[in-house]
N, C-alpha and C. Protein backbone atom coordinates (compact mmCIF):
# COMPACT_ATOMS: atom_id res chain seq x y z
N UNK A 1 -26.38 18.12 24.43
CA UNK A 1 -26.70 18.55 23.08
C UNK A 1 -25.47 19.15 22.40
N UNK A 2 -24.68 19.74 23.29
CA UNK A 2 -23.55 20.89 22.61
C UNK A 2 -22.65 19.57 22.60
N UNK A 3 -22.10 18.54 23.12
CA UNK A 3 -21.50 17.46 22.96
C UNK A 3 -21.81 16.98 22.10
N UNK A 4 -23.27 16.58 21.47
CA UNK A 4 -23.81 15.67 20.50
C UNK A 4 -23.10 16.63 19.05
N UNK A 5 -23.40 17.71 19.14
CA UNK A 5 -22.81 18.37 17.64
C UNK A 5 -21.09 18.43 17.52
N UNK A 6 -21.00 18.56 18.73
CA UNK A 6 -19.06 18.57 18.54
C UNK A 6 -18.73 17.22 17.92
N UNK A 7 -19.43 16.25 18.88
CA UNK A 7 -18.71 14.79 18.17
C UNK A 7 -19.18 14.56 16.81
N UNK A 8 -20.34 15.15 16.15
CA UNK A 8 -20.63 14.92 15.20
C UNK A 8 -19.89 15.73 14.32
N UNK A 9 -19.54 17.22 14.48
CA UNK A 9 -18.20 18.37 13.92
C UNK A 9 -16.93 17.04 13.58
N UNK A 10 -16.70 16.53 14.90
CA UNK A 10 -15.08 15.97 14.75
C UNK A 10 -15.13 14.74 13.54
N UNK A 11 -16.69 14.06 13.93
CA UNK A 11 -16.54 12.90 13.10
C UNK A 11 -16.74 12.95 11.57
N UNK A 12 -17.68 14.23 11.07
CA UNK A 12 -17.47 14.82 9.43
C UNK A 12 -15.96 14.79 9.64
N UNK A 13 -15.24 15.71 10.19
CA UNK A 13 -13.84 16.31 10.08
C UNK A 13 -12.86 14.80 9.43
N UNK A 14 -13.31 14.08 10.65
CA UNK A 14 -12.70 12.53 10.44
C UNK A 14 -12.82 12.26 9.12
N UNK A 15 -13.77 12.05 8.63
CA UNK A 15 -14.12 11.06 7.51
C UNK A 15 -13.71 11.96 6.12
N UNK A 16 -13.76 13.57 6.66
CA UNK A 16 -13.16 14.26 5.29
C UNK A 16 -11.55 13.94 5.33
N UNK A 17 -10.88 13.91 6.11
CA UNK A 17 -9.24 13.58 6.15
C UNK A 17 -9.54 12.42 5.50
N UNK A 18 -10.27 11.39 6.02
CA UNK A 18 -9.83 10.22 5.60
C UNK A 18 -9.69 10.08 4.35
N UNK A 19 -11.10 10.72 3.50
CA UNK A 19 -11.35 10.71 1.88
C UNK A 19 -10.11 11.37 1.42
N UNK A 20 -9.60 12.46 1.88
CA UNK A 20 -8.52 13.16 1.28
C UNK A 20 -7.34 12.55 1.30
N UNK A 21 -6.65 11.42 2.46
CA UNK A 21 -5.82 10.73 2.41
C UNK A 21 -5.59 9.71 1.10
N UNK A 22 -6.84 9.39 0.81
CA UNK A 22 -6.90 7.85 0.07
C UNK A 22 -7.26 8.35 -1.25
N UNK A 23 -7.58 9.54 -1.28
CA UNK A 23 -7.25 10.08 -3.17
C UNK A 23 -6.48 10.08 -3.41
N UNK A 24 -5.35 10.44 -3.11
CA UNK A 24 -3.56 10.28 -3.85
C UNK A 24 -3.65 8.83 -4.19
N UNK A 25 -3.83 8.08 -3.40
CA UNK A 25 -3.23 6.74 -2.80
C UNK A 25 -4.06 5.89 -4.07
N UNK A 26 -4.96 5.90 -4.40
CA UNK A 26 -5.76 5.57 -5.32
C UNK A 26 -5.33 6.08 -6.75
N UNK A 27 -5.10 7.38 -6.73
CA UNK A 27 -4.56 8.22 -7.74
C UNK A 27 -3.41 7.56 -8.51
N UNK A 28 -2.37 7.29 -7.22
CA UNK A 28 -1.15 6.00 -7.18
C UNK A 28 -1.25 5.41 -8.14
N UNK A 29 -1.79 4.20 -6.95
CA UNK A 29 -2.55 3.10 -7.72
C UNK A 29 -2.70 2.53 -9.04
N UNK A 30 -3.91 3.81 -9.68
CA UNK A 30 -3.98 3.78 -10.91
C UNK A 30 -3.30 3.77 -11.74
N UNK A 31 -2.36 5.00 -11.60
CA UNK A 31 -1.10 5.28 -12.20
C UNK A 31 0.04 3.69 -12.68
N UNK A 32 -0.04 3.11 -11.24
CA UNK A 32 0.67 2.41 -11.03
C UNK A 32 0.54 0.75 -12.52
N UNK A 33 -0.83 1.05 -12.32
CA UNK A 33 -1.68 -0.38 -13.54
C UNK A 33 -1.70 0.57 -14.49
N UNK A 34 -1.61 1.31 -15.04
CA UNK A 34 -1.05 1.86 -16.21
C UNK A 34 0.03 1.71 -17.03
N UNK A 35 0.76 2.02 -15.67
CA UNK A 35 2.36 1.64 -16.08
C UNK A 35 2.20 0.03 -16.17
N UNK A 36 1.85 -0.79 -15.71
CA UNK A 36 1.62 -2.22 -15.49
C UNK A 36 1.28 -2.66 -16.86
N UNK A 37 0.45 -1.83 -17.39
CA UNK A 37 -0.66 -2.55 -18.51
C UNK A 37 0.68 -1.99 -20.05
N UNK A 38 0.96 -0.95 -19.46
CA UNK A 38 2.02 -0.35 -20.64
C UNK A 38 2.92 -1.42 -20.94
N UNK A 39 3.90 -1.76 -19.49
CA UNK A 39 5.08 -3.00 -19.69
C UNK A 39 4.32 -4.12 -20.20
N UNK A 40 3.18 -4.50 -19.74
CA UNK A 40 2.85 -5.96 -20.03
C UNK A 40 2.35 -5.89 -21.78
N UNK A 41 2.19 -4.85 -22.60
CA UNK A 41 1.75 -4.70 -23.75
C UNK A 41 3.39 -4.54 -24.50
N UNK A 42 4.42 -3.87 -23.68
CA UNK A 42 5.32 -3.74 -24.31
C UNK A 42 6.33 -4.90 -24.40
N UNK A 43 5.86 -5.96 -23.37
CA UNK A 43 7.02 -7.12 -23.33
C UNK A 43 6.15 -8.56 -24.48
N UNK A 44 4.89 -8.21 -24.15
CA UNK A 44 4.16 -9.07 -25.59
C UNK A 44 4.55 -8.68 -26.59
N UNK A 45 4.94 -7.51 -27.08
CA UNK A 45 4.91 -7.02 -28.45
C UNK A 45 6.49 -7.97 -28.87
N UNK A 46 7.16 -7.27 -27.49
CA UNK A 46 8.45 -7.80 -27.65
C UNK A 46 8.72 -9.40 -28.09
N UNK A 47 7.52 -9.91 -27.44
CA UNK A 47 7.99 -11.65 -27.39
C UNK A 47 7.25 -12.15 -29.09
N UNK A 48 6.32 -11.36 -29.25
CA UNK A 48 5.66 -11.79 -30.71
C UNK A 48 6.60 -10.99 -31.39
N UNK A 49 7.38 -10.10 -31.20
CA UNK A 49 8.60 -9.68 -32.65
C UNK A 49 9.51 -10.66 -32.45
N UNK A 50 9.73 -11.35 -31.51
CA UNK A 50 11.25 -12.14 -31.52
C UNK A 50 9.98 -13.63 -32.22
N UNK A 51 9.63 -13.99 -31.55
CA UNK A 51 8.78 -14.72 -32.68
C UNK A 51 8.53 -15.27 -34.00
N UNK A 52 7.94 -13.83 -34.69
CA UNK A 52 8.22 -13.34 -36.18
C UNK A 52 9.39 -12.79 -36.79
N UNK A 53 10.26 -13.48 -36.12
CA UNK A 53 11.93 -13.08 -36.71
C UNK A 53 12.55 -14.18 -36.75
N UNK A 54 13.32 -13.95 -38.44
CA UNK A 54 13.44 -15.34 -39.54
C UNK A 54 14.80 -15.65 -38.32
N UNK A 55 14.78 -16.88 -38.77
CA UNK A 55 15.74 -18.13 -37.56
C UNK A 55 16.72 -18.44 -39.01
N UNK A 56 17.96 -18.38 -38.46
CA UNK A 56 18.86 -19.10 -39.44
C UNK A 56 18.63 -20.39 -40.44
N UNK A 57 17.71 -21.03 -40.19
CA UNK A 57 17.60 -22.11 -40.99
C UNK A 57 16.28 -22.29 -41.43
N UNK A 58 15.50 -20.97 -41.56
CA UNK A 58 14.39 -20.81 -41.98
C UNK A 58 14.13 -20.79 -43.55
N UNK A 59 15.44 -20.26 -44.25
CA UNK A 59 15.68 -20.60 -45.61
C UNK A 59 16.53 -20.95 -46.37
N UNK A 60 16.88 -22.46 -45.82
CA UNK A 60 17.64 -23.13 -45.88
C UNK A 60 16.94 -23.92 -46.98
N UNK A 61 16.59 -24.59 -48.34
CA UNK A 61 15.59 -25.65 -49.01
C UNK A 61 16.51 -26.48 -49.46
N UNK A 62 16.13 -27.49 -49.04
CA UNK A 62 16.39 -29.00 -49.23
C UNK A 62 16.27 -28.92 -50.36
């Protein structure tokens, strides 16, 4: 019986480290597709301004 509660003590103990490990890591993560979603909004913007920018022979009339 006094065995049955220790292993059950160690194995909460376990599973709270574990949760506490993998919050940063997740925390990361997130962080990480943020920054992701930031560049990928900032290199579209970039490619639709070069885009909408007059080309040398744009007013040129025949």
């Amino acid at each position: 019986m006094e065995q049955d509660k220790l292993f059950m003590e160690k194995k909460e103990w376990i599973h709270d480290l574990k949760l506490q490990l993998s919050r940063p890591r997740h925390r990361k993560t997130m962080g990480e597709l943020g920054s992701a979603q930031e560049e990928a909004t900032f290199n579209s913007q970039q490619v639709r301004a070069a885009d909408l920018k007059p080309k040398p022979g744009d007013f040129i009339e025949n």
